[in-house]
PDB file of N, CA and C in Angstrom:
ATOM      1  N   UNK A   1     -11.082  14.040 120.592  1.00  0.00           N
ATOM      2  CA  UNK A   1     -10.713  14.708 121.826  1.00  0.00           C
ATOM      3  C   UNK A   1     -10.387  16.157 121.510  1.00  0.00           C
ATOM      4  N   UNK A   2     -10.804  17.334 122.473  1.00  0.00           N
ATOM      5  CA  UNK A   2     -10.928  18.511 122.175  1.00  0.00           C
ATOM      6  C   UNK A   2      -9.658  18.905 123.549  1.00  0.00           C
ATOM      7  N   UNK A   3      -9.636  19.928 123.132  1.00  0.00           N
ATOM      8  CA  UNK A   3      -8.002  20.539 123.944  1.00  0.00           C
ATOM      9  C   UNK A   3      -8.520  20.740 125.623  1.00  0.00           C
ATOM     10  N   UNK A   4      -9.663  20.883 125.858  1.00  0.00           N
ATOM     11  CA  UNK A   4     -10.727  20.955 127.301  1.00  0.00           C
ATOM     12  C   UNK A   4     -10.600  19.660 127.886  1.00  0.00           C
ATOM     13  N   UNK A   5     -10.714  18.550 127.151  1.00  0.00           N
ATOM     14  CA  UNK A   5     -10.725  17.208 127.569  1.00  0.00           C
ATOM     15  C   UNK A   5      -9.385  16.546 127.585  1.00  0.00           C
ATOM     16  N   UNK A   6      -8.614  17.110 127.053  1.00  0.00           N
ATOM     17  CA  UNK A   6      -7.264  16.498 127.100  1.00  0.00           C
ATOM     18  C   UNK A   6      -6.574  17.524 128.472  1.00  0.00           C
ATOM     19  N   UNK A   7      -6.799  18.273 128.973  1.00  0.00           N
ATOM     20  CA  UNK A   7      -6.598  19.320 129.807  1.00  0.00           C
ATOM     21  C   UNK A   7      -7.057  17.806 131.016  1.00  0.00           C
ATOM     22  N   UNK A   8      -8.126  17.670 131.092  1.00  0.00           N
ATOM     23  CA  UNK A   8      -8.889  16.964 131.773  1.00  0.00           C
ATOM     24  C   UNK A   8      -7.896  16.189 132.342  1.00  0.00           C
ATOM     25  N   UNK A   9      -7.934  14.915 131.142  1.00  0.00           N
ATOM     26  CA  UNK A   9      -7.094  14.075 131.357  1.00  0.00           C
ATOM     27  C   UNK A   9      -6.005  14.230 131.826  1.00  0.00           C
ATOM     28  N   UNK A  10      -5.096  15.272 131.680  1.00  0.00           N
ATOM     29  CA  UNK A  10      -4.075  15.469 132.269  1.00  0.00           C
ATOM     30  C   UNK A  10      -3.901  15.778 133.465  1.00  0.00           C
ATOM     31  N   UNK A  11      -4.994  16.584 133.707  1.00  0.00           N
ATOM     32  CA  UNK A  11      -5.774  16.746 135.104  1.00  0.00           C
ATOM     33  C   UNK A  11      -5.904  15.581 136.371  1.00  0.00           C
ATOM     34  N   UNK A  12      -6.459  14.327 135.564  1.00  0.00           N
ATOM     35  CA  UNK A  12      -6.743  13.003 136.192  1.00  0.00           C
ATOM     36  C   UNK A  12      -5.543  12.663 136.621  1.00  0.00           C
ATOM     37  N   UNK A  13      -4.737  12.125 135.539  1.00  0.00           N
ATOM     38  CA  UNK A  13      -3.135  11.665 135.725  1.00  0.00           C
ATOM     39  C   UNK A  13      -2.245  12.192 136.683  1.00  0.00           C
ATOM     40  N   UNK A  14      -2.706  13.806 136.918  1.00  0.00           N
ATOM     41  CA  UNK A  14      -1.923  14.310 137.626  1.00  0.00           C
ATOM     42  C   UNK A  14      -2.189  14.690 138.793  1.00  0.00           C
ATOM     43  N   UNK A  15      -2.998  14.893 139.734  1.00  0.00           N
ATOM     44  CA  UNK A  15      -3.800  15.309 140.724  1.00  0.00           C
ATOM     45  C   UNK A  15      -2.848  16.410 141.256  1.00  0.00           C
ATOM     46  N   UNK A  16      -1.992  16.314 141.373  1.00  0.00           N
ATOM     47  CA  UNK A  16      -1.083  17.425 142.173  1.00  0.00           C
ATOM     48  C   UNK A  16      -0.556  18.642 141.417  1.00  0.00           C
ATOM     49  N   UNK A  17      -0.435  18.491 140.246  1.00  0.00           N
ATOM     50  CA  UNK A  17      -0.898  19.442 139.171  1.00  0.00           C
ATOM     51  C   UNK A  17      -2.344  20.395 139.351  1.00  0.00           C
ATOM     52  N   UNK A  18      -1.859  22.092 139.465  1.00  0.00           N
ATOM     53  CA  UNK A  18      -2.806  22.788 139.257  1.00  0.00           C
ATOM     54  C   UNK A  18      -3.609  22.866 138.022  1.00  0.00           C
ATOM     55  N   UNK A  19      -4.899  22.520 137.876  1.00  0.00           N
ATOM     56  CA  UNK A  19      -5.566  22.861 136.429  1.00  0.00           C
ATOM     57  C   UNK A  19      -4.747  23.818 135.690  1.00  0.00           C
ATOM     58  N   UNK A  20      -4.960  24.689 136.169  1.00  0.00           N
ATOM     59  CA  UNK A  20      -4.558  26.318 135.334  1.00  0.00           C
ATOM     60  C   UNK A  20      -2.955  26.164 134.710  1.00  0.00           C
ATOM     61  N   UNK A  21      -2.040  25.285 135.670  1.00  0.00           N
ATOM     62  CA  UNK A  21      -0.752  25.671 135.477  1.00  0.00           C
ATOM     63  C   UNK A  21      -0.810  24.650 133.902  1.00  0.00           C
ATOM     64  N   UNK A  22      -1.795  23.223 133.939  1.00  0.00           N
ATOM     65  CA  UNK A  22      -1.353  22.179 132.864  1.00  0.00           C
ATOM     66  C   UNK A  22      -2.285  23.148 131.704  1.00  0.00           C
ATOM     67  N   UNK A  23      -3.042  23.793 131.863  1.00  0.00           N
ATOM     68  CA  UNK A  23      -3.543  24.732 130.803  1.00  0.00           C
ATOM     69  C   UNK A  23      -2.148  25.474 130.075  1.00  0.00           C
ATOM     70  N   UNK A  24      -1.559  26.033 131.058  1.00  0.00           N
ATOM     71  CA  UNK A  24      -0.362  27.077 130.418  1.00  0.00           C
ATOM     72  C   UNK A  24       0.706  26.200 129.807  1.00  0.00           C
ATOM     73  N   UNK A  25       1.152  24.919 130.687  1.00  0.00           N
ATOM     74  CA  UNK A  25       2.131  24.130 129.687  1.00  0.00           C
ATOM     75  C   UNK A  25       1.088  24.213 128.277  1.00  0.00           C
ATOM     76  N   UNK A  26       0.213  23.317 128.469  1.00  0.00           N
ATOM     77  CA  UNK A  26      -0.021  22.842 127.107  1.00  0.00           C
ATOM     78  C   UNK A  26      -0.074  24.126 125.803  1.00  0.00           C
ATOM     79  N   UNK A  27      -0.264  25.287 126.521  1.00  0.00           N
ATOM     80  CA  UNK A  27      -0.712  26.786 125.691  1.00  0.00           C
ATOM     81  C   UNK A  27       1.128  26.664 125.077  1.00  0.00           C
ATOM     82  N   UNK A  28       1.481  26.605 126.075  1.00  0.00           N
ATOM     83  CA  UNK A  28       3.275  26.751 125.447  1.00  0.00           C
ATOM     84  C   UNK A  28       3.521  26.376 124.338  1.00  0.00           C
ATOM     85  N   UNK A  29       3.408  24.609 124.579  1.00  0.00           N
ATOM     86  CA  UNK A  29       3.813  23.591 123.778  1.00  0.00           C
ATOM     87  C   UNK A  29       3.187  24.095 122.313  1.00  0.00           C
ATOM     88  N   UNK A  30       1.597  24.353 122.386  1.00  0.00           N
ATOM     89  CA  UNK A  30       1.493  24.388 120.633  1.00  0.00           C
ATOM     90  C   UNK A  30       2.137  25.848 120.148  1.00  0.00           C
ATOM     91  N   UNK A  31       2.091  26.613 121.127  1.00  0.00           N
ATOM     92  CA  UNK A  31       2.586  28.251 120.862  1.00  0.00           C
ATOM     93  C   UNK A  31       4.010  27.847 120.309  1.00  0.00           C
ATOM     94  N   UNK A  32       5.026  26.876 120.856  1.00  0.00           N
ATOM     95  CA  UNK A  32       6.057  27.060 120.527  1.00  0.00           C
ATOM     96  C   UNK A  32       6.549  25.649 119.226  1.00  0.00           C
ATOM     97  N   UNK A  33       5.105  24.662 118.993  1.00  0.00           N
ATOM     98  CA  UNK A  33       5.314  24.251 117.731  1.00  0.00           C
ATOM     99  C   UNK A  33       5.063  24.969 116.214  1.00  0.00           C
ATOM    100  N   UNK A  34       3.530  26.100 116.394  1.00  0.00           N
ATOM    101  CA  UNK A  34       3.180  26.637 115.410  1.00  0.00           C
ATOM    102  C   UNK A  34       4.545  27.646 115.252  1.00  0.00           C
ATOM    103  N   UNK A  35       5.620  28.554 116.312  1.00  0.00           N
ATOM    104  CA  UNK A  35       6.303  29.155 115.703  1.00  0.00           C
ATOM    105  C   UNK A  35       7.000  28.689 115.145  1.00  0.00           C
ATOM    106  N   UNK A  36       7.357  27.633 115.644  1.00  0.00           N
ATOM    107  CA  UNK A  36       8.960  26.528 114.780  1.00  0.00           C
ATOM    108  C   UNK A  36       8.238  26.290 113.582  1.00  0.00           C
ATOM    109  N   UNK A  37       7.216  25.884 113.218  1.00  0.00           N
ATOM    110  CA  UNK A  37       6.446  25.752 112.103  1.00  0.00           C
ATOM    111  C   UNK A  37       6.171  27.067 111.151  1.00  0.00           C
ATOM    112  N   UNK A  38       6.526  28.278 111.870  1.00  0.00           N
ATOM    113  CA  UNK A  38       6.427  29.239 110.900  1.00  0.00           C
ATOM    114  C   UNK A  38       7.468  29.906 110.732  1.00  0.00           C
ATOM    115  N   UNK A  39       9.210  29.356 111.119  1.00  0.00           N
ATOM    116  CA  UNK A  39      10.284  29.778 111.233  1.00  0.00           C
ATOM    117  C   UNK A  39      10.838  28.494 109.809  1.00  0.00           C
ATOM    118  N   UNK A  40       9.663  27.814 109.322  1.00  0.00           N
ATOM    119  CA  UNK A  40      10.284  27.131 108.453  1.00  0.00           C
ATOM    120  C   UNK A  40      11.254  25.368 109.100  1.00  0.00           C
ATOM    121  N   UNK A  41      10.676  25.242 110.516  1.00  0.00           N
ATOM    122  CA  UNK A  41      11.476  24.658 111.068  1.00  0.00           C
ATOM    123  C   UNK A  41      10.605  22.934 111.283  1.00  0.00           C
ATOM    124  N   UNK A  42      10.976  21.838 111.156  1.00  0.00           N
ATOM    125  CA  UNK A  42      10.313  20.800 111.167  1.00  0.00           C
ATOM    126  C   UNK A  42      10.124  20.322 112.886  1.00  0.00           C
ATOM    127  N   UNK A  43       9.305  20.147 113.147  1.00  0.00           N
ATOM    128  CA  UNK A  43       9.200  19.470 114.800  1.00  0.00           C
ATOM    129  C   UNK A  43       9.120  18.274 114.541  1.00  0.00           C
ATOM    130  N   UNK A  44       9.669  17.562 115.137  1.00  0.00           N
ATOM    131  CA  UNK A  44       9.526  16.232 115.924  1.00  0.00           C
ATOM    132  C   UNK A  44       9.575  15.956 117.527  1.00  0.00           C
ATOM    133  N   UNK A  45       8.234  14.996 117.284  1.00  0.00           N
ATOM    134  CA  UNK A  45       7.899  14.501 118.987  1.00  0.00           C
ATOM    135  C   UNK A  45       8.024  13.055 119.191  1.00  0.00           C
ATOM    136  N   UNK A  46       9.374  12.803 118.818  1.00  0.00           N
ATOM    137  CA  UNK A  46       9.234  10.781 119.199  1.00  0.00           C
ATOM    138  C   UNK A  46       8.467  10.400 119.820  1.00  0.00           C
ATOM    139  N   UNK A  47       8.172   9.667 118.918  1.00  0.00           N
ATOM    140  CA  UNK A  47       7.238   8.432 119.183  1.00  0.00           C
ATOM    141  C   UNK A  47       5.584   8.874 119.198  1.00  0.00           C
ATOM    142  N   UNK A  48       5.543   9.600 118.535  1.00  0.00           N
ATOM    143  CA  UNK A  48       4.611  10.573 118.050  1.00  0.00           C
ATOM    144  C   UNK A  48       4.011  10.796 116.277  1.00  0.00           C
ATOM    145  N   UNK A  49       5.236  11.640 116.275  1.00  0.00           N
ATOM    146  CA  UNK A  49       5.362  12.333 114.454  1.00  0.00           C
ATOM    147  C   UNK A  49       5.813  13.547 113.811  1.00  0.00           C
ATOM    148  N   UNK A  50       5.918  13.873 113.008  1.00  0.00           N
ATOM    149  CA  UNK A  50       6.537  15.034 112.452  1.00  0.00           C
ATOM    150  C   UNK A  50       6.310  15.893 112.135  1.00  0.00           C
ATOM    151  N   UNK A  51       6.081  17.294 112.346  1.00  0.00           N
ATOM    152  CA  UNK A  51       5.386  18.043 111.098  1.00  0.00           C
ATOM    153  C   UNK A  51       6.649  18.968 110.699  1.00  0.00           C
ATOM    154  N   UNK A  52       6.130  19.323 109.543  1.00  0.00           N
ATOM    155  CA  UNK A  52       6.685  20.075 108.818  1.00  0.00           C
ATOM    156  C   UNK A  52       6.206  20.848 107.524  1.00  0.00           C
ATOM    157  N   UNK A  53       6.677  21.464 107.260  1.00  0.00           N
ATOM    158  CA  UNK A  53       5.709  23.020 105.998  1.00  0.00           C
ATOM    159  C   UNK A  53       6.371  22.766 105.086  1.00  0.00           C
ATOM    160  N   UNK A  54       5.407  22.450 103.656  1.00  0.00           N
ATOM    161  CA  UNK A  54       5.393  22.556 102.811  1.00  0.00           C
ATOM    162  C   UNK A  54       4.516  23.547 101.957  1.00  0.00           C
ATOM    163  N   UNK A  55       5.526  24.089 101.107  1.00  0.00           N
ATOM    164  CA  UNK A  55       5.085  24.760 100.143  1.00  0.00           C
ATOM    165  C   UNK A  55       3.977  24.261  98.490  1.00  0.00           C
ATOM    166  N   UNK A  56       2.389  24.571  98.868  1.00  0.00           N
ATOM    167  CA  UNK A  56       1.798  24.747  98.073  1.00  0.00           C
ATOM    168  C   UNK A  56       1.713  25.016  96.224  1.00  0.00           C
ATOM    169  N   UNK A  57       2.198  24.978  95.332  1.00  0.00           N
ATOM    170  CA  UNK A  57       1.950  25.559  93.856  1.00  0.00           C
ATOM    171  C   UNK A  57       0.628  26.580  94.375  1.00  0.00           C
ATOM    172  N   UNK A  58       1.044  27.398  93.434  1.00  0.00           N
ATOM    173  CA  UNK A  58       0.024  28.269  92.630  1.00  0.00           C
ATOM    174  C   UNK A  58      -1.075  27.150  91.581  1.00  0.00           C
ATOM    175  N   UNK A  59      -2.395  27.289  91.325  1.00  0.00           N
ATOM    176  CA  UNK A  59      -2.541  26.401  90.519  1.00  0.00           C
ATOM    177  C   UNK A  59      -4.205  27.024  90.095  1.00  0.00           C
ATOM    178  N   UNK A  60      -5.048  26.508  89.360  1.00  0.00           N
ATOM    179  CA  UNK A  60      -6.007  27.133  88.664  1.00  0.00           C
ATOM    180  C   UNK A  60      -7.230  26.038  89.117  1.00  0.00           C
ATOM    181  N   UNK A  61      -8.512  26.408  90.205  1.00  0.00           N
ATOM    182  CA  UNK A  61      -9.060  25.833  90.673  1.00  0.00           C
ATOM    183  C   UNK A  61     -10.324  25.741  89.612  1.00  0.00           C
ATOM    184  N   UNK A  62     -11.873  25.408  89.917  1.00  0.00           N
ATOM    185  CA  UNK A  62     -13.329  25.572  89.483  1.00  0.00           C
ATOM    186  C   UNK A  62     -13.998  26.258  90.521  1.00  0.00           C
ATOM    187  N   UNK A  63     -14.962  27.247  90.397  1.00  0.00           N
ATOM    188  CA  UNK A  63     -15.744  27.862  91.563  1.00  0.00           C
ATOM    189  C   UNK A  63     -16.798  26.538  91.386  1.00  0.00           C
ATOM    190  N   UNK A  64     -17.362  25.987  92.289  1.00  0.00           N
ATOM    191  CA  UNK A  64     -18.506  24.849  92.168  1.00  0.00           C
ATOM    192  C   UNK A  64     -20.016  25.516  92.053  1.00  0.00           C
ATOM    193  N   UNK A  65     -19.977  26.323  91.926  1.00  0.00           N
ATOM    194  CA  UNK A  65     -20.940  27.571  91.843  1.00  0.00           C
ATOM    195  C   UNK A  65     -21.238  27.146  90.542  1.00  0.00           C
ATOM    196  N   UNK A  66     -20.418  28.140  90.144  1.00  0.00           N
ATOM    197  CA  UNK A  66     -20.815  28.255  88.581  1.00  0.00           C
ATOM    198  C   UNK A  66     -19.568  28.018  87.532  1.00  0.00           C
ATOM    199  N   UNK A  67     -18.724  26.898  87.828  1.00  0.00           N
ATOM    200  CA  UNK A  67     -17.612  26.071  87.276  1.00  0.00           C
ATOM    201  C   UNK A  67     -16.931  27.203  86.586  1.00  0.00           C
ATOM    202  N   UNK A  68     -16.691  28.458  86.753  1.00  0.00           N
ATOM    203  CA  UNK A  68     -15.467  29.508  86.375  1.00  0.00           C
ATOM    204  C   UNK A  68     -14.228  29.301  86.833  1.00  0.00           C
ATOM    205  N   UNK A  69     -13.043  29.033  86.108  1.00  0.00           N
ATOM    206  CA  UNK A  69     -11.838  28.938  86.616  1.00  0.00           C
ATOM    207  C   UNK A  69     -11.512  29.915  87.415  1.00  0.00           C
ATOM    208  N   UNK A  70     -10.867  29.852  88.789  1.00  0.00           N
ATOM    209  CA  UNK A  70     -10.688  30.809  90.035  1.00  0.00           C
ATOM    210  C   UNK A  70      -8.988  30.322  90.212  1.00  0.00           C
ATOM    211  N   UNK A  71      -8.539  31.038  90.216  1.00  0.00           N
ATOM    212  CA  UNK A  71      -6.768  31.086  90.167  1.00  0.00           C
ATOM    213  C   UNK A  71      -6.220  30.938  92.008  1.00  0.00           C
ATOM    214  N   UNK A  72      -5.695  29.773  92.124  1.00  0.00           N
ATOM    215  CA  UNK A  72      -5.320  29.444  93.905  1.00  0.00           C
ATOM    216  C   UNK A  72      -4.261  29.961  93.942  1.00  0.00           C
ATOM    217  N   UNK A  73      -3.531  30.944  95.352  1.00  0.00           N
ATOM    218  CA  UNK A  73      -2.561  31.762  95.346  1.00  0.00           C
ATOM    219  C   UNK A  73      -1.693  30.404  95.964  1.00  0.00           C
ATOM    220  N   UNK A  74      -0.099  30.370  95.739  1.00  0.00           N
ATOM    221  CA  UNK A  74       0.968  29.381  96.330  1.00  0.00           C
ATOM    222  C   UNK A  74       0.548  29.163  98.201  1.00  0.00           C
ATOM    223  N   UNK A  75       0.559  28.627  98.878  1.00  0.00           N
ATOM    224  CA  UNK A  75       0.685  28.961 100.299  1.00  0.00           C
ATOM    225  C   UNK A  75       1.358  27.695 100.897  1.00  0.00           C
ATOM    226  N   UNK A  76       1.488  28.082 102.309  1.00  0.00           N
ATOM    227  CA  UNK A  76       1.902  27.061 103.004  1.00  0.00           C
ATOM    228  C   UNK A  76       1.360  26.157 104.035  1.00  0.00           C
ATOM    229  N   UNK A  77       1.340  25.384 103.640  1.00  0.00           N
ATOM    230  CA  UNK A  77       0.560  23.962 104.628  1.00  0.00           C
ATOM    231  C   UNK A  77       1.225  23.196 105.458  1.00  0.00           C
ATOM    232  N   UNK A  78       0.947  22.554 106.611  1.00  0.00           N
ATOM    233  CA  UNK A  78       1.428  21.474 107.486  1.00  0.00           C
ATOM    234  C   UNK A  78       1.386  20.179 107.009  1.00  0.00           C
ATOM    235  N   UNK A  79       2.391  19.411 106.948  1.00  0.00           N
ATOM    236  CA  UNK A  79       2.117  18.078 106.760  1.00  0.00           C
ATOM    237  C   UNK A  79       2.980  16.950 107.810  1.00  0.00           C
ATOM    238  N   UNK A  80       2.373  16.327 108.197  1.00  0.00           N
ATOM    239  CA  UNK A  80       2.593  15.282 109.315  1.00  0.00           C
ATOM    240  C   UNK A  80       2.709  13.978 108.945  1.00  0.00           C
ATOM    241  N   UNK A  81       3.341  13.106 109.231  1.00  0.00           N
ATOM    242  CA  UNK A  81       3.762  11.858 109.276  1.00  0.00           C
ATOM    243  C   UNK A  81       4.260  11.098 110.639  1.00  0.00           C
ATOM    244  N   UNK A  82       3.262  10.461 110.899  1.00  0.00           N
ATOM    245  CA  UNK A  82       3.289   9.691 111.745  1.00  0.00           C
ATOM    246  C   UNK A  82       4.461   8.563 112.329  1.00  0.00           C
ATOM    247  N   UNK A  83       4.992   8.517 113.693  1.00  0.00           N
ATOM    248  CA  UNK A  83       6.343   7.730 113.929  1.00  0.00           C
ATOM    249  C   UNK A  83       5.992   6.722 113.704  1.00  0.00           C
ATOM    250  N   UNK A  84       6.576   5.564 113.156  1.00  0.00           N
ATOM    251  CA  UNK A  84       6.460   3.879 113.554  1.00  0.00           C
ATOM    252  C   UNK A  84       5.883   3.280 114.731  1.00  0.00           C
ATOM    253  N   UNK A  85       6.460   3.972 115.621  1.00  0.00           N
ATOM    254  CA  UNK A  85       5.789   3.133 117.332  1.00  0.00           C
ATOM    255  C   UNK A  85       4.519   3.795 117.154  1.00  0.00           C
ATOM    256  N   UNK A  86       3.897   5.061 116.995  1.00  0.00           N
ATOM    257  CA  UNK A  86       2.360   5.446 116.762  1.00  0.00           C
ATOM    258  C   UNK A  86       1.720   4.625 115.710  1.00  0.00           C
ATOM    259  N   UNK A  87       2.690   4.383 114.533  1.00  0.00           N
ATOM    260  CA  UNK A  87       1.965   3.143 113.140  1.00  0.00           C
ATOM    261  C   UNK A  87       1.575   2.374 113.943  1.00  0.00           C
ATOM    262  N   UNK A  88       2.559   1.413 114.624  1.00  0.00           N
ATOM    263  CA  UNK A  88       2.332  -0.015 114.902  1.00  0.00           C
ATOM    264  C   UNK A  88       1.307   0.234 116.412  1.00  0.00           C
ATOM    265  N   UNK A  89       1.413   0.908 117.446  1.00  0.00           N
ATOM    266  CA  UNK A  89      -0.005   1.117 118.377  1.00  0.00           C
ATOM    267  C   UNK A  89      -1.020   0.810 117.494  1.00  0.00           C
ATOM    268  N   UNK A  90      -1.246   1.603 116.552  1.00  0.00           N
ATOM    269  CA  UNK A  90      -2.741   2.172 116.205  1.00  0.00           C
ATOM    270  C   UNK A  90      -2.635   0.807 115.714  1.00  0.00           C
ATOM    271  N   UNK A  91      -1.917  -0.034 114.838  1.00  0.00           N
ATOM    272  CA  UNK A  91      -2.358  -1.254 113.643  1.00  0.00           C
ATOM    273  C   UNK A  91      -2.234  -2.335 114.436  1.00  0.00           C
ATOM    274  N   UNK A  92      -2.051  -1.942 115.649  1.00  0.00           N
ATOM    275  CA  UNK A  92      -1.688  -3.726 116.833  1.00  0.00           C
ATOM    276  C   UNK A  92      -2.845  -4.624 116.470  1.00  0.00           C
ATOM    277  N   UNK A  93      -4.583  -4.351 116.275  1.00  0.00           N
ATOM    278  CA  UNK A  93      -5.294  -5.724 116.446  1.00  0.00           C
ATOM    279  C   UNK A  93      -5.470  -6.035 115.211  1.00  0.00           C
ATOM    280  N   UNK A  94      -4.516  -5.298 113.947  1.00  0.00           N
ATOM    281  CA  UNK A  94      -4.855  -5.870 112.181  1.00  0.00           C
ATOM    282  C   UNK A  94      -4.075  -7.143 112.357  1.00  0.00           C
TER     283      UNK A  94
END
């Protein structure tokens, strides 16, 4: 699902909801997870999941080119973990 189609859907669910206005919530919502995410700050969305930034090593890669060691600078990445009630949805027919 692409952010157009989830617009959609929200669209469906909501009929009395202006398109444009559930466009701007949703613009909010990630606008104001990526900053908490770049303030160093962990989000949580019960019943959902978590993210939060972790810090990368510095570390010494291979170009696949021509297998020369290429030196990776430290950075910072997202990492997510999924709530229990989203585990157990998704694993209900195992």
């Amino acid at each position: 699902m692409v952010k157009s189609q989830l617009v959609q859907q929200l669209c469906n669910m909501h009929p009395n909801i202006l398109r444009k206005d559930i466009e701007k919530i949703l613009d909010i919502i990630i606008f104001e997870i990526i900053e908490a995410l770049y303030r160093n700050e962990a989000v949580e969305i019960r019943g959902f999941g978590r993210f939060k930034t972790v810090m990368r090593k510095a570390r010494i890669g291979r170009n696949p080119k021509n297998s020369k060691p290429v030196q990776i600078p430290a950075k910072k990445a997202v990492k997510w973990k999924m709530s229990k009630t989203f585990f157990n949805r998704l694993n209900k027919n195992q």
